[in-house]
Protein backbone atom coordinates (compact mmCIF):
# COMPACT_ATOMS: atom_id res chain seq x y z
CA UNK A 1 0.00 0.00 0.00
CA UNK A 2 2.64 2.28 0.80
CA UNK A 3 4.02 2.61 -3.01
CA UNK A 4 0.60 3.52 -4.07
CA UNK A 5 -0.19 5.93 -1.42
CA UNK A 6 3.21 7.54 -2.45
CA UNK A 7 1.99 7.75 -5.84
CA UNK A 8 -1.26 9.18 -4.66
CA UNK A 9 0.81 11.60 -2.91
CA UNK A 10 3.26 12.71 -6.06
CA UNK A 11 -0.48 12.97 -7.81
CA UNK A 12 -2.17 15.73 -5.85
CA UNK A 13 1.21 17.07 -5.34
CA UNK A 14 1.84 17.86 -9.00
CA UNK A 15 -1.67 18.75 -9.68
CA UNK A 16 -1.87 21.39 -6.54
CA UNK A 17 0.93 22.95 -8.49
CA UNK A 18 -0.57 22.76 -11.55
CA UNK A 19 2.02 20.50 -13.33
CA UNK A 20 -0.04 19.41 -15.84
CA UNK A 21 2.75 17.86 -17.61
CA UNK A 22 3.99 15.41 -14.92
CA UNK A 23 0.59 14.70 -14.18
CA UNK A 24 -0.07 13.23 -17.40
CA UNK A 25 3.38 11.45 -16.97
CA UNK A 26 1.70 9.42 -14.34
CA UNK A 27 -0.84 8.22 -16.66
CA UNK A 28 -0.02 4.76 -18.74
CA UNK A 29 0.13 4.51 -22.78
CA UNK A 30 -3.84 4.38 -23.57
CA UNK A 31 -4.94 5.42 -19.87
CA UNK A 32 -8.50 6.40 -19.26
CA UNK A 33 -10.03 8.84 -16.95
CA UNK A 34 -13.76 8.45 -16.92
CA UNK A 35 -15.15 11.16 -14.59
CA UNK A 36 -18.65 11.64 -12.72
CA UNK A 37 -20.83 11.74 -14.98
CA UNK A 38 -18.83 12.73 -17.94
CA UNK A 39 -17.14 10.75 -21.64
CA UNK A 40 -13.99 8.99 -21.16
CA UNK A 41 -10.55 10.48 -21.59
CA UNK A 42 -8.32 8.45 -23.02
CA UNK A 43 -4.56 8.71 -23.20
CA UNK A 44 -1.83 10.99 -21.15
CA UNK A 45 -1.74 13.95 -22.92
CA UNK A 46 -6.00 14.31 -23.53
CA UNK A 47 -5.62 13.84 -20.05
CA UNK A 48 -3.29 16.30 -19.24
CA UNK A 49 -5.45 18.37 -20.82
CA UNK A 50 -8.65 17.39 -19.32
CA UNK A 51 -6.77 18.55 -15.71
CA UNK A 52 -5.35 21.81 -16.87
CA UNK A 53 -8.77 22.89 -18.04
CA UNK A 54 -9.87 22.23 -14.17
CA UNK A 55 -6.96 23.68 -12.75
CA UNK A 56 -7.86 26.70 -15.06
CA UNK A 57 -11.17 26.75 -13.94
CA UNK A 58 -10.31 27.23 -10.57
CA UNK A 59 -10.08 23.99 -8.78
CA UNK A 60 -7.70 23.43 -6.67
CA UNK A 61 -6.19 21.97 -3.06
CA UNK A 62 -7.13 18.06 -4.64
CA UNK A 63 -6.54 15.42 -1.77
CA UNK A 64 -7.00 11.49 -2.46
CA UNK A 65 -7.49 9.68 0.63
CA UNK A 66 -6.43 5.73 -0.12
CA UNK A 67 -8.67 3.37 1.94
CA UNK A 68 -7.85 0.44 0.55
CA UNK A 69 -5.35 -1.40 -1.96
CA UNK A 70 -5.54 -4.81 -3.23
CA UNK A 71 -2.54 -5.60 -5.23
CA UNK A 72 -2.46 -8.52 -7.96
CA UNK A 73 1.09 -8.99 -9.40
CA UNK A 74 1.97 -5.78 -11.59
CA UNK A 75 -1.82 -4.79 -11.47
CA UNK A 76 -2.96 -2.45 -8.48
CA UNK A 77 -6.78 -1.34 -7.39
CA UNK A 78 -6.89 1.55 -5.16
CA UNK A 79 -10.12 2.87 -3.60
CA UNK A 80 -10.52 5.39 -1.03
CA UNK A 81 -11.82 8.92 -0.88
CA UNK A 82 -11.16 12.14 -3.17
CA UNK A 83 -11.75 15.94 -1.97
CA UNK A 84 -10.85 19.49 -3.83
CA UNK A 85 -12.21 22.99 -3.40
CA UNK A 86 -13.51 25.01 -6.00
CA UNK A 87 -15.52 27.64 -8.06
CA UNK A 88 -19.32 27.43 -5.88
CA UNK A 89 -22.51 29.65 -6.61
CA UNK A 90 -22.12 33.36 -6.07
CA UNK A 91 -18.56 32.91 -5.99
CA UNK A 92 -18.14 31.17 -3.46
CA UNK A 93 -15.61 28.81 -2.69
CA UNK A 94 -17.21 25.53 -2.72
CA UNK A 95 -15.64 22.26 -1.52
CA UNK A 96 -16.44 18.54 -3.55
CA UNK A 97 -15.41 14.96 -2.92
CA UNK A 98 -16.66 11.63 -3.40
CA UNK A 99 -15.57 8.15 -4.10
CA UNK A 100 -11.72 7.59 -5.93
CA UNK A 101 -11.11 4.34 -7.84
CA UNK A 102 -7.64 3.84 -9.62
CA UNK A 103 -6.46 0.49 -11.73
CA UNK A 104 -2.49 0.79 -11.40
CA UNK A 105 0.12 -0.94 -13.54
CA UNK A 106 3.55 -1.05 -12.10
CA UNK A 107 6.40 -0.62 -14.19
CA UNK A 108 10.08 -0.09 -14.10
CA UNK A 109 10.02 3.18 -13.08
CA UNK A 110 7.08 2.63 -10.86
CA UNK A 111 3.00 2.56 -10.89
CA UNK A 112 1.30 4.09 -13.81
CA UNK A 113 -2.60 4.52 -14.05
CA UNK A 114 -4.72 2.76 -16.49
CA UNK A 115 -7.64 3.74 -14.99
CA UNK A 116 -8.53 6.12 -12.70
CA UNK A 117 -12.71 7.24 -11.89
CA UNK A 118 -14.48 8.98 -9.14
CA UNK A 119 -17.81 10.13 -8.44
């Protein structure tokens, strides 16, 4: 559990700073991020994308919260808890979480998503 919740870490980490760049680095070759409610994005640098247009929008402080990790060979699920703060009505900040899922391959530089989902 303890390599994943590092890489949870290294996750909010780059996207509090809004290093969209190494945040898509975490993402495997063909890597979906399917989001509440919303279409699939598929690969690192759509994805990338998709979190620099939330980052622009105002989102920020992100926190995951592992609860749980059951780990199968290379292949790593990861559920716990996700939380941010952001743009609310009247301008207000408003503050969001919900359930975080993530489907980790590890590699040899370390864990990469494959899939990653939250609601």
């Amino acid at each position: 559990m303890g390599d994943v919740k590092a890489a949870a870490e290294r996750w909010d980490a780059a996207f509090n700073s809004g290093d969209t760049g190494k945040l898509a680095g975490y993402y495997a070759a063909g890597a979906r991020v399917v989001p509440a409610g919303g279409a699939p994005v598929v690969g690192p640098a759509a994805i990338g994308t998709f979190f620099a247009d939330l980052i622009g929008n105002g989102f920020k402080d992100h926190k995951i919260t592992i609860e749980h990790v059951e780990e199968r060979g290379p292949v790593s699920v990861a559920t716990g808890k996700w939380a941010l703060s952001g743009p609310g009505e009247g301008g207000e900040t408003a503050q969001f979480g919900g359930n975080w899922v993530n489907v980790l391959e590890r590699g040899d530089d370390g864990w990469r998503v494959v899939l990653h989902m939250w609601n």
